[in-house]
N, C-alpha and C. Protein backbone atom coordinates (compact mmCIF):
# COMPACT_ATOMS: atom_id res chain seq x y z
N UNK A 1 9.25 93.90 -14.07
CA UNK A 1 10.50 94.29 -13.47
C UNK A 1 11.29 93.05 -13.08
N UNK A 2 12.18 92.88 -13.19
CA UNK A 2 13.24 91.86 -13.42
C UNK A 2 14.66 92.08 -12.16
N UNK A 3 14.26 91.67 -11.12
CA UNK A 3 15.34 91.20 -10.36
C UNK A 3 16.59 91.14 -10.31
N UNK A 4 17.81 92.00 -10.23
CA UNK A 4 18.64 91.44 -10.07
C UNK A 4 19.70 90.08 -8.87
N UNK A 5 19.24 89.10 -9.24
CA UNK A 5 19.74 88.30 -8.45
C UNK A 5 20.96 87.66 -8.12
N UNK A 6 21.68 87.32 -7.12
CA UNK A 6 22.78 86.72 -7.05
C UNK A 6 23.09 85.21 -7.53
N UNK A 7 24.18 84.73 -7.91
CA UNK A 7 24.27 83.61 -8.65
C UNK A 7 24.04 83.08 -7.83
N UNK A 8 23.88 82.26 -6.43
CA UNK A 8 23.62 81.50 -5.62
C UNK A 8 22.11 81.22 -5.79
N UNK A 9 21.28 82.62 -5.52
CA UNK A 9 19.97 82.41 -5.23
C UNK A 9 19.63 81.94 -7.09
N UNK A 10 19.98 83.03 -7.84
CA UNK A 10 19.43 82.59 -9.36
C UNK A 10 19.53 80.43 -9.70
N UNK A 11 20.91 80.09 -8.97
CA UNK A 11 20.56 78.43 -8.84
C UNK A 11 19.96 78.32 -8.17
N UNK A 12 19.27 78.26 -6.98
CA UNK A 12 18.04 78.27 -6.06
C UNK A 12 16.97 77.82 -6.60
N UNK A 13 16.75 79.20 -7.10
CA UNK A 13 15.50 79.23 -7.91
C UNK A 13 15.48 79.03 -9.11
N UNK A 14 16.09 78.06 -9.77
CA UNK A 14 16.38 77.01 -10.67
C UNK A 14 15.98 76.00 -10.38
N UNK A 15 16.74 75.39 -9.46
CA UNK A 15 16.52 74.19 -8.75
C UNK A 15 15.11 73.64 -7.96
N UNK A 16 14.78 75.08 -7.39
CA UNK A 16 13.33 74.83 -6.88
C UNK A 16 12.31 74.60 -7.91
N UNK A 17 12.54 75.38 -9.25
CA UNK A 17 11.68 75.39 -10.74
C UNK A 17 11.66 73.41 -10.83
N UNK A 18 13.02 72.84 -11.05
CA UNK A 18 13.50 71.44 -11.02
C UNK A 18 12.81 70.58 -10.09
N UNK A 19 12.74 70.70 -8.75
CA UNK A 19 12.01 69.95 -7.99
C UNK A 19 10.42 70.41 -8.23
N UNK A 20 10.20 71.19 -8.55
CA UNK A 20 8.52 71.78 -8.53
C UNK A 20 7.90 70.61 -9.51
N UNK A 21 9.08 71.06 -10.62
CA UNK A 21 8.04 69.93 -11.98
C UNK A 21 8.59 68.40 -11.72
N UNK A 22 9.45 68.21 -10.69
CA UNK A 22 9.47 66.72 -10.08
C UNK A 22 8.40 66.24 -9.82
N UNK A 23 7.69 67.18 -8.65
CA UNK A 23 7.09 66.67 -7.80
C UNK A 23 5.73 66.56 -8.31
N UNK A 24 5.28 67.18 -9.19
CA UNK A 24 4.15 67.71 -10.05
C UNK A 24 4.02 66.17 -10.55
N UNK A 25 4.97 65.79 -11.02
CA UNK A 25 4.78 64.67 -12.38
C UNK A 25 4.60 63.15 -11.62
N UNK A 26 5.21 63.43 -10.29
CA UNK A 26 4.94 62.26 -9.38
C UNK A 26 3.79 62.09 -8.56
N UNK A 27 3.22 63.46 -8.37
CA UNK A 27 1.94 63.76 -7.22
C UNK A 27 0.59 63.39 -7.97
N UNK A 28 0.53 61.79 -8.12
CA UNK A 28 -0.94 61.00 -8.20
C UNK A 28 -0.61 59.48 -7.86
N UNK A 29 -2.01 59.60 -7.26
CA UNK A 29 -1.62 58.18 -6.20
C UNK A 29 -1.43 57.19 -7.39
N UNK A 30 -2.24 56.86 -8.53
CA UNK A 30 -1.52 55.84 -9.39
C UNK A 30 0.10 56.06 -9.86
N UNK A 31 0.60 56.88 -9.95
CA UNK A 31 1.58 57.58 -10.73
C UNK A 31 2.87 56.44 -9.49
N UNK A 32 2.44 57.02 -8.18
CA UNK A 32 3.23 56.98 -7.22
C UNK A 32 3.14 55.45 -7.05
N UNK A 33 2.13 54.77 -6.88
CA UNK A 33 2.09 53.41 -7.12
C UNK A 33 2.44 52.37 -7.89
N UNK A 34 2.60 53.21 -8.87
CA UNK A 34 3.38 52.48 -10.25
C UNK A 34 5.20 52.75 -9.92
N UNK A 35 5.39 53.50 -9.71
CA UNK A 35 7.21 53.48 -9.37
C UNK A 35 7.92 52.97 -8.11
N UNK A 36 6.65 53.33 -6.96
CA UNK A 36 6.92 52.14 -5.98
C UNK A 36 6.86 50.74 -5.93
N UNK A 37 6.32 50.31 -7.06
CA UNK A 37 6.16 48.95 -7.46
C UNK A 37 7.37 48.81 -8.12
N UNK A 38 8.04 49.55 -9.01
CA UNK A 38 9.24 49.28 -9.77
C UNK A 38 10.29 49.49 -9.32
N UNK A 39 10.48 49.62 -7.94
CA UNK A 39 11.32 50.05 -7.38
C UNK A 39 12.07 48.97 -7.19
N UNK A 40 11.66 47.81 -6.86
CA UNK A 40 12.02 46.50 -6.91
C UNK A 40 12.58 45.50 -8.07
N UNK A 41 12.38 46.26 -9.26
CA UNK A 41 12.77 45.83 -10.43
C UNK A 41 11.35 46.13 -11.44
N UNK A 42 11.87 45.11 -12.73
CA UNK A 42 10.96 45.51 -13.73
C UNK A 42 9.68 44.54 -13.75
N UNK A 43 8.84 45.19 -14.07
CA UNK A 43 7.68 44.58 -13.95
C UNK A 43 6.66 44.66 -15.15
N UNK A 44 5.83 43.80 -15.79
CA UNK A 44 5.13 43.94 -16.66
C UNK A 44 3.67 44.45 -16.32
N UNK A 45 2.90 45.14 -17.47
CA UNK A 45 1.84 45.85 -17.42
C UNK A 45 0.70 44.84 -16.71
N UNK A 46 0.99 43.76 -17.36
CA UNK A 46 -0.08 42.93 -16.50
C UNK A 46 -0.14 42.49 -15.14
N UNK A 47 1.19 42.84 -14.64
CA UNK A 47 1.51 42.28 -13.52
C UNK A 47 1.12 43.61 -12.53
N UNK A 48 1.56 44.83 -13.19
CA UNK A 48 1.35 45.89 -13.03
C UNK A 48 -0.52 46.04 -12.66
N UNK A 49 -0.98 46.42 -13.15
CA UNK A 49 -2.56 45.88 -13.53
C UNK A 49 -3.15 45.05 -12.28
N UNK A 50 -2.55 43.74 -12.02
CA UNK A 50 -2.90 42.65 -11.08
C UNK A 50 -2.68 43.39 -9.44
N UNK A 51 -1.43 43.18 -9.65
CA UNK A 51 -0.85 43.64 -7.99
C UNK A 51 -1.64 44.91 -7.36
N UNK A 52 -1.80 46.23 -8.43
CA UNK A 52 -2.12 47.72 -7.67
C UNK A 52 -3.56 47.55 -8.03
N UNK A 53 -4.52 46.57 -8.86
CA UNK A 53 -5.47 47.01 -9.12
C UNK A 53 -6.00 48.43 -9.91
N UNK A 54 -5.12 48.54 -10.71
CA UNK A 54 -5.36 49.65 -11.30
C UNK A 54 -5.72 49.31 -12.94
N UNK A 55 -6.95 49.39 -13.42
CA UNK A 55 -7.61 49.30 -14.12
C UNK A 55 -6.44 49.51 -15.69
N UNK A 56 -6.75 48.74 -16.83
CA UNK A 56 -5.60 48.99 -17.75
C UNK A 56 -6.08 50.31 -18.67
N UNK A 57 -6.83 51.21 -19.05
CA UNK A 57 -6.74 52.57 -19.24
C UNK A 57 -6.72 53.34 -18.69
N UNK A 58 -6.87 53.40 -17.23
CA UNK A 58 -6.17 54.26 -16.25
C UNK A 58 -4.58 54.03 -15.93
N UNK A 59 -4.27 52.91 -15.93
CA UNK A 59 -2.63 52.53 -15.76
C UNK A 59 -1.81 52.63 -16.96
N UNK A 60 -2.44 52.97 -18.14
CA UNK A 60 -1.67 52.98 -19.43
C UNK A 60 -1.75 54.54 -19.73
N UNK A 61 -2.56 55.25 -18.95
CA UNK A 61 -2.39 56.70 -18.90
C UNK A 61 -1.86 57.16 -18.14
N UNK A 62 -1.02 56.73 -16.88
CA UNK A 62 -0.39 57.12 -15.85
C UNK A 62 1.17 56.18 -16.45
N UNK A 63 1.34 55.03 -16.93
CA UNK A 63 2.30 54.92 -17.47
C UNK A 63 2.96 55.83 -18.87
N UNK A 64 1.98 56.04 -19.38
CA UNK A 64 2.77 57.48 -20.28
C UNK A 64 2.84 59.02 -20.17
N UNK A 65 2.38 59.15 -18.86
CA UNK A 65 2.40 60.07 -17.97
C UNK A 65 4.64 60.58 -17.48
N UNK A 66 4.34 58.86 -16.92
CA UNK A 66 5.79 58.43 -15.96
C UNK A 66 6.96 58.07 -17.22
N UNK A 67 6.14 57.83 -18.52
CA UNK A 67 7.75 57.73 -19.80
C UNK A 67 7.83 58.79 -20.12
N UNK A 68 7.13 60.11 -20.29
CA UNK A 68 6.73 60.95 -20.94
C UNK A 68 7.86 62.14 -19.86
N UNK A 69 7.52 62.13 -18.96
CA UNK A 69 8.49 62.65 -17.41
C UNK A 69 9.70 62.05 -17.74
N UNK A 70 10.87 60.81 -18.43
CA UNK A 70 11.90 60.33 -17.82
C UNK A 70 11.79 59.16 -16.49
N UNK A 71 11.04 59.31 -16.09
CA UNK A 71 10.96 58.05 -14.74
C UNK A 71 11.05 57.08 -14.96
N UNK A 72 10.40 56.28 -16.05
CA UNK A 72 10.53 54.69 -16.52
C UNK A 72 11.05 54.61 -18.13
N UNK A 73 11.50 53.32 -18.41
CA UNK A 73 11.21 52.66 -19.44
C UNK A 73 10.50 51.43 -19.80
N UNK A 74 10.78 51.49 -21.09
CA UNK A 74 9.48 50.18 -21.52
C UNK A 74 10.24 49.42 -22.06
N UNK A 75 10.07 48.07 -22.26
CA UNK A 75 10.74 47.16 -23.43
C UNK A 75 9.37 45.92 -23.70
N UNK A 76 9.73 45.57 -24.88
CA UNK A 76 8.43 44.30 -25.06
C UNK A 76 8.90 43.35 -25.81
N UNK A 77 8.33 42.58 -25.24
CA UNK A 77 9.07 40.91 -25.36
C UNK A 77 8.06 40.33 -25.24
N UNK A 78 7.65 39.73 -26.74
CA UNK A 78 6.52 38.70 -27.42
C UNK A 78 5.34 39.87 -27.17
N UNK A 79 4.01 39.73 -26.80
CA UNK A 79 3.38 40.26 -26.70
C UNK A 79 3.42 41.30 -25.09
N UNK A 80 4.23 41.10 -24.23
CA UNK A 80 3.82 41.55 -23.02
C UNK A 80 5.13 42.66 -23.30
N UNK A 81 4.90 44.09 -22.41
CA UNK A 81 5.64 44.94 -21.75
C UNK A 81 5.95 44.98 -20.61
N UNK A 82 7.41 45.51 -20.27
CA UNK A 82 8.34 45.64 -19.27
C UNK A 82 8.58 47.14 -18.89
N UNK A 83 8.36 47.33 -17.52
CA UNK A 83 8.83 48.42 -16.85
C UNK A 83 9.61 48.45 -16.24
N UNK A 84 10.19 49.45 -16.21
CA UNK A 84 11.75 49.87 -14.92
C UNK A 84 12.07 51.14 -14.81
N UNK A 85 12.19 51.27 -13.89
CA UNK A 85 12.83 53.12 -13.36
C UNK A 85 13.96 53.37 -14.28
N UNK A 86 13.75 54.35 -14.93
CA UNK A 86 14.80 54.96 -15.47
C UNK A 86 15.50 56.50 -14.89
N UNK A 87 15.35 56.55 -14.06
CA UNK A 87 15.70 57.86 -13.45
C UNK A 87 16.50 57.82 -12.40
N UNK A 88 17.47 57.42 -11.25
CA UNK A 88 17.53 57.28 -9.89
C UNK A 88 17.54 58.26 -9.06
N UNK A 89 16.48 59.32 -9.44
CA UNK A 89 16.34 59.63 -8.63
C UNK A 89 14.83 59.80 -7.84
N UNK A 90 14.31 59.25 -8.13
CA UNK A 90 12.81 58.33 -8.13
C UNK A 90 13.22 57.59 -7.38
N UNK A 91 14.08 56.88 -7.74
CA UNK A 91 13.91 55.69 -6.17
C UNK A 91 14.63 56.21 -4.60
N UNK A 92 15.56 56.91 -5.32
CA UNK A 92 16.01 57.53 -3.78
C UNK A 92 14.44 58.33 -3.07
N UNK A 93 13.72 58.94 -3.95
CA UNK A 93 12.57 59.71 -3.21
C UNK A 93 11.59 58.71 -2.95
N UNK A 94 11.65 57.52 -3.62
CA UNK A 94 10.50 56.96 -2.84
C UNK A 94 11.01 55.74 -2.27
N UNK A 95 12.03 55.95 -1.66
CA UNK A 95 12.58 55.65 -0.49
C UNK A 95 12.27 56.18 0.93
N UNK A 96 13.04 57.39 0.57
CA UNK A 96 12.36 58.65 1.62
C UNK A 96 10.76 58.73 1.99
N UNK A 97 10.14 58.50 1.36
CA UNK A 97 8.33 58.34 1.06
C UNK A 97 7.95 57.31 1.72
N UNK A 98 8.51 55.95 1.75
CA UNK A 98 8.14 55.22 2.09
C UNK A 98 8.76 54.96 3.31
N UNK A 99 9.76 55.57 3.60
CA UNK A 99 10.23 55.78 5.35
C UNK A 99 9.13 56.80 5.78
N UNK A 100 8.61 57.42 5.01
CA UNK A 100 8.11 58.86 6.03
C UNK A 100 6.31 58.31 5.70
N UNK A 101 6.10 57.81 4.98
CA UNK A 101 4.32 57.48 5.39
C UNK A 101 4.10 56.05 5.24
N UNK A 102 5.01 55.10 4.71
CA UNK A 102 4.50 53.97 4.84
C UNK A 102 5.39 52.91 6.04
N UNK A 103 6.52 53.20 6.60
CA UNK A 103 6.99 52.41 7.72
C UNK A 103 6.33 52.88 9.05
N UNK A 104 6.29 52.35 9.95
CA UNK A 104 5.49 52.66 10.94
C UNK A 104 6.57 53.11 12.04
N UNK A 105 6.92 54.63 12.81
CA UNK A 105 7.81 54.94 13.26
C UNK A 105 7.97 54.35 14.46
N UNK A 106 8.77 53.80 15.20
CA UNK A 106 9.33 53.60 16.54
C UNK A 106 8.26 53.75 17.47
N UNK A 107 7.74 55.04 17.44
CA UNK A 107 7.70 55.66 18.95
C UNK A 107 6.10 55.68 18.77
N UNK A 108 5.39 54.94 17.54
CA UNK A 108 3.66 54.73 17.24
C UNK A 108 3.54 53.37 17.06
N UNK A 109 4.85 52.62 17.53
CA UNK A 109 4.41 51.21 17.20
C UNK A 109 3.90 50.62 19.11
N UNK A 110 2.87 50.31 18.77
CA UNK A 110 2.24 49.66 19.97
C UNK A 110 3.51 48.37 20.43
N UNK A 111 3.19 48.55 21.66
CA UNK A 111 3.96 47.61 22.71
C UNK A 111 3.92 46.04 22.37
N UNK A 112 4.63 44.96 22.24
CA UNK A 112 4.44 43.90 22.64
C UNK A 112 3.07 43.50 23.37
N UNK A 113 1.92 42.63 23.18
CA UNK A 113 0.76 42.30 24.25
C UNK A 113 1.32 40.96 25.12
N UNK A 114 1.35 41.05 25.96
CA UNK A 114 2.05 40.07 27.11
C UNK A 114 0.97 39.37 27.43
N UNK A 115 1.36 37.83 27.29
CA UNK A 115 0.47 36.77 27.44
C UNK A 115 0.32 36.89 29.34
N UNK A 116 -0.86 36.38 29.92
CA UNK A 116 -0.85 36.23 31.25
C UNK A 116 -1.24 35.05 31.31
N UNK A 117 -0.76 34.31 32.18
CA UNK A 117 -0.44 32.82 32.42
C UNK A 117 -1.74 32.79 33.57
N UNK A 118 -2.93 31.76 33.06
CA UNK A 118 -4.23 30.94 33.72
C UNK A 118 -4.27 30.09 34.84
């Protein structure tokens, strides 16, 4: 049985379909580690590899994971490859991401420790 829905909600629930398989394609900690790294610019596989510690057939399966989605591109120059966000809207979200679990908020940051004078 088939719904008749209003055009408002029928984009709704479009859009929610849109963010669902966003979030799907981003939700693994390598996945997420690899675009927060590129967020900064482009970066090569090896460099890639070095910095996150992420092993190169696990990171070459999560990088065609993230081309395969739209999120990055590749380019190669001599023997090495280049990454970069191709999407912007990846970086606006892991922006947001990284305000909301990796900055440390205001009101959990411990006090100044005050020296006491001997």
């Amino acid at each position: 049985m088939k719904l008749d829905l209003a055009p408002e909600t029928r984009d709704m629930v479009e859009s929610a379909g849109d963010a669902a398989t966003f979030l799907k394609r981003l939700a693994h900690r390598s996945r997420l580690m690899i675009v927060c790294a590129l967020v900064d610019g482009e970066r090569s596989v090896r460099d890639l590899e070095d910095t996150l510690g992420i092993r190169q057939p696990g990171l070459s399966q999560q990088i065609a994971e993230l081309r395969e989605a739209g999120f990055i591109v590749g380019r190669k120059e001599s023997k090495s490859v280049f990454y970069r966000l191709a999407d912007g809207r990846v970086s606006e979200f892991i922006g947001l991401m990284h305000r909301m679990f990796c900055e440390v908020p205001q009101d959990r940051k411990s006090p100044p420790t005050q020296r006491t004078s001997t």
